[in-house]
Protein backbone atom coordinates (compact mmCIF):
# COMPACT_ATOMS: atom_id res chain seq x y z
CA UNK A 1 0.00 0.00 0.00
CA UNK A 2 1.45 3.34 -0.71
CA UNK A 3 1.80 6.27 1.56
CA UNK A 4 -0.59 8.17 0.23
CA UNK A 5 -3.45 5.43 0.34
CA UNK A 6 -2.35 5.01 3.84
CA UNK A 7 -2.50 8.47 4.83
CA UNK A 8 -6.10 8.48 3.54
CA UNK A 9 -6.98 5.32 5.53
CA UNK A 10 -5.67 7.13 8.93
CA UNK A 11 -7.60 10.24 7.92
CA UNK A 12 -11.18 8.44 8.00
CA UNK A 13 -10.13 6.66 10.55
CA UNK A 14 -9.05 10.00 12.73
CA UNK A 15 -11.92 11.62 11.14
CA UNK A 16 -14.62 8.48 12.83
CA UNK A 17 -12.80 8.60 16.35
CA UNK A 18 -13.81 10.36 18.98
CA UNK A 19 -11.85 12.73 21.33
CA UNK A 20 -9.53 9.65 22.78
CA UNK A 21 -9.11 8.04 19.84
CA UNK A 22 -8.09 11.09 17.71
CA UNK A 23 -5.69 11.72 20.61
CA UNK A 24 -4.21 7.93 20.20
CA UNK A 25 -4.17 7.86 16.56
CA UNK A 26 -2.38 11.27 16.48
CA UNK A 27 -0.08 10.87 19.20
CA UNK A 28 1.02 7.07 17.44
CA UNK A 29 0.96 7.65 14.09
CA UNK A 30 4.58 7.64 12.80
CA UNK A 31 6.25 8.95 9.69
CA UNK A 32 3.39 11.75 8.48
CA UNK A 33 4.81 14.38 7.01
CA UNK A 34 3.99 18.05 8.99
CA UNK A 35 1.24 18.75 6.12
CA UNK A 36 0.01 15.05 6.81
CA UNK A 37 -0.08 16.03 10.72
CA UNK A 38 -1.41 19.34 10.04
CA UNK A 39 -4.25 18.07 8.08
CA UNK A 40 -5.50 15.90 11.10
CA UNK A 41 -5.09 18.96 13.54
CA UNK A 42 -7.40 20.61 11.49
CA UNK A 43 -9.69 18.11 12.14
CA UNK A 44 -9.11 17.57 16.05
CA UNK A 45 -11.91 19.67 18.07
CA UNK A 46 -10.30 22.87 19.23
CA UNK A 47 -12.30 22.91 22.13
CA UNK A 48 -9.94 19.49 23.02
CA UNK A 49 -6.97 20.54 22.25
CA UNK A 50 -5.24 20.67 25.76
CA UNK A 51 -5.72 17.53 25.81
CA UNK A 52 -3.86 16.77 22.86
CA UNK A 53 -1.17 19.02 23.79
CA UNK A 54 -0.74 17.13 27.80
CA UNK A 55 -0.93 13.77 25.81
CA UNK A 56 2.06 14.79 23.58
CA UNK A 57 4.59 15.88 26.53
């Protein structure tokens, strides 16, 4: 499967997740590129993001 196709299956699957699981996919995901990580911040609830942030130190 190529990186691209990939990237698209993590996106629905960040995109279907609630709060916690955006946080886990997000915080285990490996090799995105910082438009690939970018593109699922956009999509993580703003309103959350602390959450994000204390999972990520």
């Amino acid at each position: 499967m190529d990186s691209t196709q990939n990237f698209e299956d993590i996106k629905q699957r960040f995109s279907e997740a609630d709060v916690d699981g955006k946080i886990e996919i997000y915080t285990s995901v490996q090799n995105l590129t910082v438009d690939q990580y970018k593109e699922l911040l956009r999509m993580f609830p703003i309103k959350h993001l602390e959450r994000l942030e204390k999972a990520m130190a």
